[in-house]
C-alpha atoms as a PDB file:
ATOM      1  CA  UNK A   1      97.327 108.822  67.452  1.00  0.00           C
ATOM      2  CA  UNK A   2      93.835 110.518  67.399  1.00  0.00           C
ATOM      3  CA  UNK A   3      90.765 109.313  68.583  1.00  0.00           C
ATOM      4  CA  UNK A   4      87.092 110.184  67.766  1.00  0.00           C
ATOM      5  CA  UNK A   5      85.027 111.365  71.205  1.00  0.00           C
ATOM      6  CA  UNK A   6      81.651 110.673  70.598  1.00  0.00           C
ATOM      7  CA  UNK A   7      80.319 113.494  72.190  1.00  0.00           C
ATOM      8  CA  UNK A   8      77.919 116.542  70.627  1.00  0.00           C
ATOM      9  CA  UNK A   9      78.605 119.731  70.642  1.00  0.00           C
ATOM     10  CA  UNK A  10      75.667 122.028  70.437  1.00  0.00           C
ATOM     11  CA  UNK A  11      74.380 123.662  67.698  1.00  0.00           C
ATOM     12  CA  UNK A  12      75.091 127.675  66.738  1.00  0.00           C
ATOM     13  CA  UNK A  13      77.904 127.418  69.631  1.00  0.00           C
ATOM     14  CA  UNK A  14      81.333 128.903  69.501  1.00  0.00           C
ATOM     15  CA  UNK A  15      83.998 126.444  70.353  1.00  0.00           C
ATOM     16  CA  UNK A  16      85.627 128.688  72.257  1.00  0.00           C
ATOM     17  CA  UNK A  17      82.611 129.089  74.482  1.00  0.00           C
ATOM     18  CA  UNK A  18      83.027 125.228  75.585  1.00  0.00           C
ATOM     19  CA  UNK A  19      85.381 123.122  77.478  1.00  0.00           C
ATOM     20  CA  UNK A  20      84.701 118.980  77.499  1.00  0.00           C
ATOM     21  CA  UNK A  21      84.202 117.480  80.823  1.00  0.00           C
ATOM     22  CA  UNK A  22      85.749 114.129  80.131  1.00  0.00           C
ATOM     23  CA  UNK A  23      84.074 112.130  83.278  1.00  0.00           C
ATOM     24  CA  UNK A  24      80.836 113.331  81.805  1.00  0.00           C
ATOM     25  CA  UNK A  25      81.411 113.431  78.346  1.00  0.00           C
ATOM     26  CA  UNK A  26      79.671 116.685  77.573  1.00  0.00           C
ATOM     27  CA  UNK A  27      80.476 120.122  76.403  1.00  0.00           C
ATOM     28  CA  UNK A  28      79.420 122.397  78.859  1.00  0.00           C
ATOM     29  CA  UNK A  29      79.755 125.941  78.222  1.00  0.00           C
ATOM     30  CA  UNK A  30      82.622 127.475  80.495  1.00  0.00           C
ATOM     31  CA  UNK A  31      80.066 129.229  82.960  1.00  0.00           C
ATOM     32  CA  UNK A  32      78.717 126.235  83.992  1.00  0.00           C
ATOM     33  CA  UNK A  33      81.934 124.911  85.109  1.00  0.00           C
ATOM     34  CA  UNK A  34      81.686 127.543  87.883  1.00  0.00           C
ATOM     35  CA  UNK A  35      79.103 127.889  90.954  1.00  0.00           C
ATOM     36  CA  UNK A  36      76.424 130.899  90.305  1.00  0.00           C
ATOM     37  CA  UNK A  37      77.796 134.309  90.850  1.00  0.00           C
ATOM     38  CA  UNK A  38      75.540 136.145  93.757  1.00  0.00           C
ATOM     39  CA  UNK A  39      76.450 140.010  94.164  1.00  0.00           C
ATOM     40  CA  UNK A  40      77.884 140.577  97.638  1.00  0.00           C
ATOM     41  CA  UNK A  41      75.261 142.185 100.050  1.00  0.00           C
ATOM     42  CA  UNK A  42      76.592 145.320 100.252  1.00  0.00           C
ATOM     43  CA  UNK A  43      79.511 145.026  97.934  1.00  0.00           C
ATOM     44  CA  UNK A  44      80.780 148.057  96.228  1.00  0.00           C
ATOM     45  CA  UNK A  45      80.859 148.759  92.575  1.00  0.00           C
ATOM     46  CA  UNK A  46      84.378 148.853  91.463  1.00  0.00           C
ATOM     47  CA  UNK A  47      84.959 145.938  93.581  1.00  0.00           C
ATOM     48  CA  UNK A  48      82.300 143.080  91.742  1.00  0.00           C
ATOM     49  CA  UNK A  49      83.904 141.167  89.329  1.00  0.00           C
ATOM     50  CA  UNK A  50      80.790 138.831  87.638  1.00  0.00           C
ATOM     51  CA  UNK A  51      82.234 135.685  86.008  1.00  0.00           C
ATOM     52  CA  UNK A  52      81.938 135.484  82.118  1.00  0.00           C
ATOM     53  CA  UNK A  53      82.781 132.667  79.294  1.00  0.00           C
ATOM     54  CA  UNK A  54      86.017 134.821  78.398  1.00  0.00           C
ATOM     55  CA  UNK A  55      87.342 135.190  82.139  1.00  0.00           C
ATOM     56  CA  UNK A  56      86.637 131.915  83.169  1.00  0.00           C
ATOM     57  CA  UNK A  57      88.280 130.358  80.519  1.00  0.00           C
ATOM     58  CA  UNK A  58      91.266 133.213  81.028  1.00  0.00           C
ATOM     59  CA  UNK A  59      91.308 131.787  84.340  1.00  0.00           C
ATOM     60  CA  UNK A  60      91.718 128.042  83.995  1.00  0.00           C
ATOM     61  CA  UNK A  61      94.142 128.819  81.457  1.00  0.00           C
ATOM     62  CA  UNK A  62      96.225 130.754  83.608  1.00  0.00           C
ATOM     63  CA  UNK A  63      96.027 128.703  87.003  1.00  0.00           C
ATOM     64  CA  UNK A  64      97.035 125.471  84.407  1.00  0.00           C
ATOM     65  CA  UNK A  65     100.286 127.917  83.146  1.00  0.00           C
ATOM     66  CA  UNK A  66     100.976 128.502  86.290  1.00  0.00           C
ATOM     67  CA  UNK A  67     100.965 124.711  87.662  1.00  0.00           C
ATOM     68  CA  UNK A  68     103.069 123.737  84.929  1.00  0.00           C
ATOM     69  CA  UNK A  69     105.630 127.057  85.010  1.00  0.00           C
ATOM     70  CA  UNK A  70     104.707 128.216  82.076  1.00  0.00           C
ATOM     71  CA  UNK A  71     104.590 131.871  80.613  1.00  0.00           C
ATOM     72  CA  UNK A  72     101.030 133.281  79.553  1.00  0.00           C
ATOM     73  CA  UNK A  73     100.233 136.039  76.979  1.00  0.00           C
ATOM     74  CA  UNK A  74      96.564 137.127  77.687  1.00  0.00           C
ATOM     75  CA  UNK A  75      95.616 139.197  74.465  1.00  0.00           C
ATOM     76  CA  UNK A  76      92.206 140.461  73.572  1.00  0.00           C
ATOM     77  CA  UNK A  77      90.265 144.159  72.522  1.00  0.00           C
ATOM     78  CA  UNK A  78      90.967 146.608  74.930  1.00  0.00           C
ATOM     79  CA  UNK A  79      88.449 146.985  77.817  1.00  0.00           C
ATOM     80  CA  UNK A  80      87.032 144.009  78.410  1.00  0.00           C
ATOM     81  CA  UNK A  81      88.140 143.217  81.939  1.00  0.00           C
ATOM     82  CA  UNK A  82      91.513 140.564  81.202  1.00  0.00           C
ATOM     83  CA  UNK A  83      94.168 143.288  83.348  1.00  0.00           C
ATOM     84  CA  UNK A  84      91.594 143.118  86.191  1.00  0.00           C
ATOM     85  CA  UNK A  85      90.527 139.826  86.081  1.00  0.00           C
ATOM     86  CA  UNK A  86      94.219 138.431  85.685  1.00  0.00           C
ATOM     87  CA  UNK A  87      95.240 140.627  88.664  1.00  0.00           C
ATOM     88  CA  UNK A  88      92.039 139.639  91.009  1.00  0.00           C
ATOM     89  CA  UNK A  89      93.029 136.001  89.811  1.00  0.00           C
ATOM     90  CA  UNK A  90      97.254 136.472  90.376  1.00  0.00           C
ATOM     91  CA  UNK A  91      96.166 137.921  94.214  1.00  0.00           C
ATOM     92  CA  UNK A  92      93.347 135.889  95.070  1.00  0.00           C
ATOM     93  CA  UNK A  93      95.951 132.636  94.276  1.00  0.00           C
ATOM     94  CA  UNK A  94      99.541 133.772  94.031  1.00  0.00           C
ATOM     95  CA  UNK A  95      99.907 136.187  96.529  1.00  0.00           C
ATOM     96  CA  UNK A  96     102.698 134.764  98.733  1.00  0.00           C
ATOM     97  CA  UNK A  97     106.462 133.894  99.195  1.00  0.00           C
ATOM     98  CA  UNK A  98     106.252 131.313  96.381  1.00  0.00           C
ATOM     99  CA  UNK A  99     105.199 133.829  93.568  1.00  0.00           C
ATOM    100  CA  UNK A 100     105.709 137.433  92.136  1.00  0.00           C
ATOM    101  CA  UNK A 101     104.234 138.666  89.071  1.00  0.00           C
ATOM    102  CA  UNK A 102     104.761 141.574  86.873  1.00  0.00           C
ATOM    103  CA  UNK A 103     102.395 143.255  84.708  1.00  0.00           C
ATOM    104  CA  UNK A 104     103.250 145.107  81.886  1.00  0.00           C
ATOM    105  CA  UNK A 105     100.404 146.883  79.583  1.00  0.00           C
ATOM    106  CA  UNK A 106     100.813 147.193  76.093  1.00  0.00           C
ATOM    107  CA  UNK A 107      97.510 149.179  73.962  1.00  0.00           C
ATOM    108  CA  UNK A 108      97.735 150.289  70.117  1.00  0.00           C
END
């Protein structure tokens, strides 16, 4: 049956930008889910990976898929970080003898 959550969502936001923190009952946009992102002293280029609405939301969608052994389809415009963020993600968390991925790239 649905309920009503008496809860605001903020003006001139996307949705999508959002996740609902039941304990809290608020709508806090998906970076501040997240501890602030500090650049590595030192840290090279190609290997900082800064934390954005789109890949933390990728994220929490994945690591629930994965919990509940489900199949994910990440889709999106080419180039905006999803194969390397899915892959820092997939090796940062499932890098053992428990899982394996594969990663296939399809672009039009």
């Amino acid at each position: 049956m649905p309920r009503s959550i008496p809860a605001k969502i903020p003006e001139k936001t996307s949705i999508f930008d959002l996740c609902y923190d039941k304990g809290k009952n608020f709508w806090p946009n998906w970076t501040q889910t997240v501890e602030k992102y500090i650049v590595p002293t030192g840290g090279e280029y190609n290997t900082i990976i800064v934390p954005t609405s789109d890949s933390i939301r990728n994220n929490y969608f994945l690591h629930r898929s994965v919990k509940a052994k489900q199949h994910i389809l990440i889709c999106g415009s080419t180039g905006t970080g999803k194969t390397v963020n899915i892959i820092s993600e997939l090796n940062r968390y499932y890098f053992n003898m428990e899982y394996t991925n594969l990663t296939t790239s399809f672009s039009g």
